[in-house]
C-alpha atoms as a PDB file:
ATOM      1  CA  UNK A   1     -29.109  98.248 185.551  1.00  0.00           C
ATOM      2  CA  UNK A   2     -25.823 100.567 184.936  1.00  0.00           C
ATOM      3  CA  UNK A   3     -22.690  99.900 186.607  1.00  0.00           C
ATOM      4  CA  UNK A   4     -21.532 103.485 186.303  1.00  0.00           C
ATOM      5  CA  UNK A   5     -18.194 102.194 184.506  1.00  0.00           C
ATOM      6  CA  UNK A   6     -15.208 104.110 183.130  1.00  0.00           C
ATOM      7  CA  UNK A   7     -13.015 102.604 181.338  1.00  0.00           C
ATOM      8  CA  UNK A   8     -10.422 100.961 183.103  1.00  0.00           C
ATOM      9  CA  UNK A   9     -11.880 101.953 186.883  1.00  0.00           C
ATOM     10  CA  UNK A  10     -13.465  98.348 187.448  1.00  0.00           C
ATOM     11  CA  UNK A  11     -12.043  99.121 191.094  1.00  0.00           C
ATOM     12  CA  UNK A  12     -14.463 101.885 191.286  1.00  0.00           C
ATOM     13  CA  UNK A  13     -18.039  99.745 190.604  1.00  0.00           C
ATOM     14  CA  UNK A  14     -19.919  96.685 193.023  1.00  0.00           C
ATOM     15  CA  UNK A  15     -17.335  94.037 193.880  1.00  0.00           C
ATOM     16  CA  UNK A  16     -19.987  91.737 191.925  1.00  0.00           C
ATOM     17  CA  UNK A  17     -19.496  92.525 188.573  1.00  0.00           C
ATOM     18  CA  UNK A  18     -15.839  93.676 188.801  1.00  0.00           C
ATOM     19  CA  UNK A  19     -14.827  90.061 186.787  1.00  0.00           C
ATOM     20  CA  UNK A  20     -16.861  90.604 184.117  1.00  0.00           C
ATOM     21  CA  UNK A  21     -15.646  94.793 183.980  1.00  0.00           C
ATOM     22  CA  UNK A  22     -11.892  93.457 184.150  1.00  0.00           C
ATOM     23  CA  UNK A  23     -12.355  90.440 181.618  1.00  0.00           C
ATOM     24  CA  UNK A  24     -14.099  92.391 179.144  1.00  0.00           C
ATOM     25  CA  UNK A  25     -10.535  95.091 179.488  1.00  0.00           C
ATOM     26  CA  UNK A  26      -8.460  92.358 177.677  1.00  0.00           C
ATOM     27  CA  UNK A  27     -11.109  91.345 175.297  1.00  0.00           C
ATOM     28  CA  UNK A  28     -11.998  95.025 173.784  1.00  0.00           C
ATOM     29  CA  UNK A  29      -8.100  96.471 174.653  1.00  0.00           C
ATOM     30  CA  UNK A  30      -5.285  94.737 173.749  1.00  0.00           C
ATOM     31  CA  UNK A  31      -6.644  94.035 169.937  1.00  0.00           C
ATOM     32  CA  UNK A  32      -6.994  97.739 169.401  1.00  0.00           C
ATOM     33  CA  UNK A  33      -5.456  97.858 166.332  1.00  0.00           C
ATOM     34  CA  UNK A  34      -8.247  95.084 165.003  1.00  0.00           C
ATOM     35  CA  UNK A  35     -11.692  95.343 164.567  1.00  0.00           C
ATOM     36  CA  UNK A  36     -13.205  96.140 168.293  1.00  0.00           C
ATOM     37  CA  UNK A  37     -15.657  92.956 167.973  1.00  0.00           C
ATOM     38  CA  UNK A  38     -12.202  90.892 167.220  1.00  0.00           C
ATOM     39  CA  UNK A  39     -12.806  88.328 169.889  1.00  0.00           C
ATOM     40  CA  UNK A  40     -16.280  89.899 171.036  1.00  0.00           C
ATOM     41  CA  UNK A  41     -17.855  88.110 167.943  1.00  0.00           C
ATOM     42  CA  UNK A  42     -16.531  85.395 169.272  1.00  0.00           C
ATOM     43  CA  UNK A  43     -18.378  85.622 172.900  1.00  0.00           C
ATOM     44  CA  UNK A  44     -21.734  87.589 171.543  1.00  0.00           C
ATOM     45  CA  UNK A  45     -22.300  85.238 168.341  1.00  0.00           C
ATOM     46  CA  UNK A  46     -19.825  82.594 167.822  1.00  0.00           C
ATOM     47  CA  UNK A  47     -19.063  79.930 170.060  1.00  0.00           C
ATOM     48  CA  UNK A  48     -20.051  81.728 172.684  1.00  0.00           C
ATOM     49  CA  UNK A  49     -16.976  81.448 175.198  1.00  0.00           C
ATOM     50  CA  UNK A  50     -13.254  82.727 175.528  1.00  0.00           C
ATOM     51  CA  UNK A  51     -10.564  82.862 177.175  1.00  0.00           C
ATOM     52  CA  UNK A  52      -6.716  84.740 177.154  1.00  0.00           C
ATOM     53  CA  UNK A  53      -4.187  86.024 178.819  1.00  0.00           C
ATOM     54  CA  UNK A  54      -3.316  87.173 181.682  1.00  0.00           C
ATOM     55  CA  UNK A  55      -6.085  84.625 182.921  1.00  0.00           C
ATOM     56  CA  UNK A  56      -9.364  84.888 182.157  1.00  0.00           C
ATOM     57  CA  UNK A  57     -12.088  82.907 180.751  1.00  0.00           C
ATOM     58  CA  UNK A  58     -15.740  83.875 179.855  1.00  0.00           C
ATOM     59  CA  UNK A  59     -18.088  80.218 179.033  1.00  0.00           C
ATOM     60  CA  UNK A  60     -21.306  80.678 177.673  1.00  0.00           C
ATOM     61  CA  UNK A  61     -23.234  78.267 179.530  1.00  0.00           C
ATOM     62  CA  UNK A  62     -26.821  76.932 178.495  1.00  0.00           C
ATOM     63  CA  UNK A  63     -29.289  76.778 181.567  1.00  0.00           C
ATOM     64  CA  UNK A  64     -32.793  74.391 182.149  1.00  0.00           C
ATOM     65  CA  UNK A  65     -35.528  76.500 180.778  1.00  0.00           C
ATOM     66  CA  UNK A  66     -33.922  79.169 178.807  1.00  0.00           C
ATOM     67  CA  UNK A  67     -32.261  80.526 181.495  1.00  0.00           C
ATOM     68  CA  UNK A  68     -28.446  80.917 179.789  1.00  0.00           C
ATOM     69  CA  UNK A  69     -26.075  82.585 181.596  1.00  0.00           C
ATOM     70  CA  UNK A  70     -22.292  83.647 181.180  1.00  0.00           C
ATOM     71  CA  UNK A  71     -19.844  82.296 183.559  1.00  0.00           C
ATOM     72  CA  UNK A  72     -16.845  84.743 184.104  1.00  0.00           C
ATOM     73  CA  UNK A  73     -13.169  83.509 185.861  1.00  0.00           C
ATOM     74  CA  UNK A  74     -10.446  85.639 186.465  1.00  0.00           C
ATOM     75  CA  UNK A  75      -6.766  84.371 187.865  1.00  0.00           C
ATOM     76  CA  UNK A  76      -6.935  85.846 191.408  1.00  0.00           C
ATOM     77  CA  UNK A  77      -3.116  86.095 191.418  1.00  0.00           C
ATOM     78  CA  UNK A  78      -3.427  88.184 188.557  1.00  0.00           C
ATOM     79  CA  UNK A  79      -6.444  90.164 188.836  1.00  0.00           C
ATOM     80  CA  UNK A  80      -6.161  90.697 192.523  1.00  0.00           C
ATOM     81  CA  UNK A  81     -10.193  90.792 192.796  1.00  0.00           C
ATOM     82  CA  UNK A  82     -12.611  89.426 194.977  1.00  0.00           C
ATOM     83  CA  UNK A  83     -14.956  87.175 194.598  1.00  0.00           C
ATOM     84  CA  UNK A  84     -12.460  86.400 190.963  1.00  0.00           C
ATOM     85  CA  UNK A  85     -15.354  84.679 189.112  1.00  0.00           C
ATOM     86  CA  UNK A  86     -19.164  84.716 188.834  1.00  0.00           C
ATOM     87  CA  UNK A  87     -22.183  83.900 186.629  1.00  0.00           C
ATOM     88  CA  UNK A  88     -24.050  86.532 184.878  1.00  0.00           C
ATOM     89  CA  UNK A  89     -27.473  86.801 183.154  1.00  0.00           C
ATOM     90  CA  UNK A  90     -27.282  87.054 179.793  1.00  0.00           C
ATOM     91  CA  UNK A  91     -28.903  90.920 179.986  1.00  0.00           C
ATOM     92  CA  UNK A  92     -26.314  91.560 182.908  1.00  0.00           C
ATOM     93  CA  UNK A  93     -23.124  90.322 180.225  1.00  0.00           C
ATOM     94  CA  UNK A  94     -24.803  92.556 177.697  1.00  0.00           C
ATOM     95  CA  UNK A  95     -24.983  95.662 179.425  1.00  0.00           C
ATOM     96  CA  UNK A  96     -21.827  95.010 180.946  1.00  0.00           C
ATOM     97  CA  UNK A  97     -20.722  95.156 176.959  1.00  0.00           C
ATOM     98  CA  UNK A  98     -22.533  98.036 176.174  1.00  0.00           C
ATOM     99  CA  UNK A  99     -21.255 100.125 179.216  1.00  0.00           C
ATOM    100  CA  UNK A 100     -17.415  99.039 178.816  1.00  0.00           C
ATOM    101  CA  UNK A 101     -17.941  99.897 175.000  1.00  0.00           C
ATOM    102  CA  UNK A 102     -19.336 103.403 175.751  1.00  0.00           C
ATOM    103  CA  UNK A 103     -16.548 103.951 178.611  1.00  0.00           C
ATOM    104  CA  UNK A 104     -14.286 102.684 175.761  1.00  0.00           C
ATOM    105  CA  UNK A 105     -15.444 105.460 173.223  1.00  0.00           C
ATOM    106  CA  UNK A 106     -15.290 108.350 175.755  1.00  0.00           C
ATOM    107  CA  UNK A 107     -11.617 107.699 176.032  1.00  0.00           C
ATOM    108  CA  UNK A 108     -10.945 107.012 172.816  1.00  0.00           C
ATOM    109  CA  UNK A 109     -13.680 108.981 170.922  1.00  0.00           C
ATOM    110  CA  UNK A 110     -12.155 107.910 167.283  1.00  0.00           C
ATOM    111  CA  UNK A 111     -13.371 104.794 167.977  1.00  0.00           C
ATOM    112  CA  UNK A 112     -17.051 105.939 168.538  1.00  0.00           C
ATOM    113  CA  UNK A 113     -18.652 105.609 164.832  1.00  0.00           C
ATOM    114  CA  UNK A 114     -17.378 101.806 164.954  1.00  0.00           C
ATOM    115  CA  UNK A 115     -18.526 101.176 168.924  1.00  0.00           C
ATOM    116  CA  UNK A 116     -22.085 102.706 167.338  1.00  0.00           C
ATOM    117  CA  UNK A 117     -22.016  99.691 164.952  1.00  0.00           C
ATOM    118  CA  UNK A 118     -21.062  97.218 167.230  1.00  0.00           C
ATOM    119  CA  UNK A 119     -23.928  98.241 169.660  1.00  0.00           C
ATOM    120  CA  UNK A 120     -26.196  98.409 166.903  1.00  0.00           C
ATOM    121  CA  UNK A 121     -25.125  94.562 165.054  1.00  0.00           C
ATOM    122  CA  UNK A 122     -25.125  92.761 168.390  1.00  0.00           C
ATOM    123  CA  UNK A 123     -28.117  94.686 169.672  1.00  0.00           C
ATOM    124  CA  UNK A 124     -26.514  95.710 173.067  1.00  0.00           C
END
């Protein structure tokens, strides 16, 4: 599955994944100046969950039978979307990761040797 993402144009992809797409904006963006896996690490490998501001929250949620998924919530009142949460697959979350990081380095393509390695460690 692709979403056919740029970055920043969750408005222009399936109303379904457009949480995920906007929440994964403030976890790549705002910590620019950091390592780009800053508070990815955190959702990929570490505790498996986040949340910031302006309202959002990603919980890594463990399902009967190996079925783990990733529950996404945005503040409606911020984020203006609709539906403004959902529950991904795990694959789903990943691509979703992979495609916002590739959008990411076609806009800022000085970033692309490091997106390559963060692909590559967390085997998006």
């Amino acid at each position: 599955m692709t979403f056919g993402y740029q970055w920043g144009g969750s408005n222009l992809v399936d109303p379904s994944v457009r949480p995920l797409l906007w929440t994964l904006c403030f976890v790549l963006e705002p910590y620019f100046d950091e390592p780009i896996d800053h508070w990815l690490k955190d959702i990929l490998s570490g505790p498996k969950g986040l949340g910031g501001d302006p309202g959002w929250d990603i919980d890594y949620v463990l399902g009967a039978h190996g079925t783990n998924h990733y529950h996404v919530w945005t503040d409606p009142e911020i984020s203006g979307l609709e539906p403004n949460a959902a529950t991904y697959t795990v694959e789903i979350f990943c691509q979703a990761v992979k495609e916002s990081l590739l959008a990411m380095g076609q806009k800022y393509p000085q970033k692309g040797s490091e997106i390559a390695e963060v692909i590559w460690r967390y085997k998006l």
